[in-house]
Protein backbone atom coordinates (compact mmCIF):
# COMPACT_ATOMS: atom_id res chain seq x y z
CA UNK A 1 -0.75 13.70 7.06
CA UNK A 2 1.06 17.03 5.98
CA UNK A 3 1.99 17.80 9.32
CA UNK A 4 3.65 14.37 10.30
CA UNK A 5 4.72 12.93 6.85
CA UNK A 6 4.16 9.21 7.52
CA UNK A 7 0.83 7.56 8.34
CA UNK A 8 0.73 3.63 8.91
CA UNK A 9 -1.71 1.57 7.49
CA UNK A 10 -3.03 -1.94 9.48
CA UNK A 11 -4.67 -3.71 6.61
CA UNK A 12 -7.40 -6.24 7.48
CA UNK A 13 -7.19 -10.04 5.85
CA UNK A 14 -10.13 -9.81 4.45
CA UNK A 15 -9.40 -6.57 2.92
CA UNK A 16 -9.01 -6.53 -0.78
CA UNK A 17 -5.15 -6.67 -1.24
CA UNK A 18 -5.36 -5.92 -5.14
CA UNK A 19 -7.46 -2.96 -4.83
CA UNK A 20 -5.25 -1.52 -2.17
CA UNK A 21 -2.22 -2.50 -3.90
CA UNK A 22 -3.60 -0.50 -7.35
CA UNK A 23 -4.58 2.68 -5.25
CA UNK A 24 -1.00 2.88 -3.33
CA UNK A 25 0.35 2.54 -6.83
CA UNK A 26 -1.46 4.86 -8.31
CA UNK A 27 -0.79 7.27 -5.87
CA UNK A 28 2.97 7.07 -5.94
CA UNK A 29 2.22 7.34 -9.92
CA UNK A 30 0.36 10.62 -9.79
CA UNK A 31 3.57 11.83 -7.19
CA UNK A 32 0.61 12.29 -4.12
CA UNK A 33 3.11 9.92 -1.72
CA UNK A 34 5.76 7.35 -1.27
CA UNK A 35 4.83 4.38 -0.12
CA UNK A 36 6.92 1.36 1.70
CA UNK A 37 6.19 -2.07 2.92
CA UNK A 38 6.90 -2.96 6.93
CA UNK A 39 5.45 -7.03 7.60
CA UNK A 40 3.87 -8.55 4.67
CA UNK A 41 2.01 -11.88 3.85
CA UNK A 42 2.79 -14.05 1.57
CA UNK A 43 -1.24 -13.23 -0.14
CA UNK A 44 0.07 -9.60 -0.37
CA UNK A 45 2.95 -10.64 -2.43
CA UNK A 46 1.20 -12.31 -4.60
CA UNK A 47 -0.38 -9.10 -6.16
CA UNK A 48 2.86 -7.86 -6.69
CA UNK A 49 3.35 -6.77 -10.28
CA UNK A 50 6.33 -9.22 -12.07
């Protein structure tokens, strides 16, 4: 990851969007990465934080 500074992530449907969601966020917390969004559902959204 060091050496390219961008991986890209293909999440699954039945994955479990919250969990991921909470572990990308707590990474960017803790300063480990950045993280962006590309093509999202509508069931990713909705664990978006308000």
């Amino acid at each position: 990851m060091e050496r390219f500074g961008m991986v890209a992530l293909e999440v699954p449907p039945q994955a479990d969007l919250l969990k991921i969601r909470e572990l990308l966020e707590h990474g960017e917390t803790k300063e480990w990465w950045h993280w962006e969004e590309g093509c999202v559902t509508a069931a990713w959204e909705a664990t978006a934080r308000p």
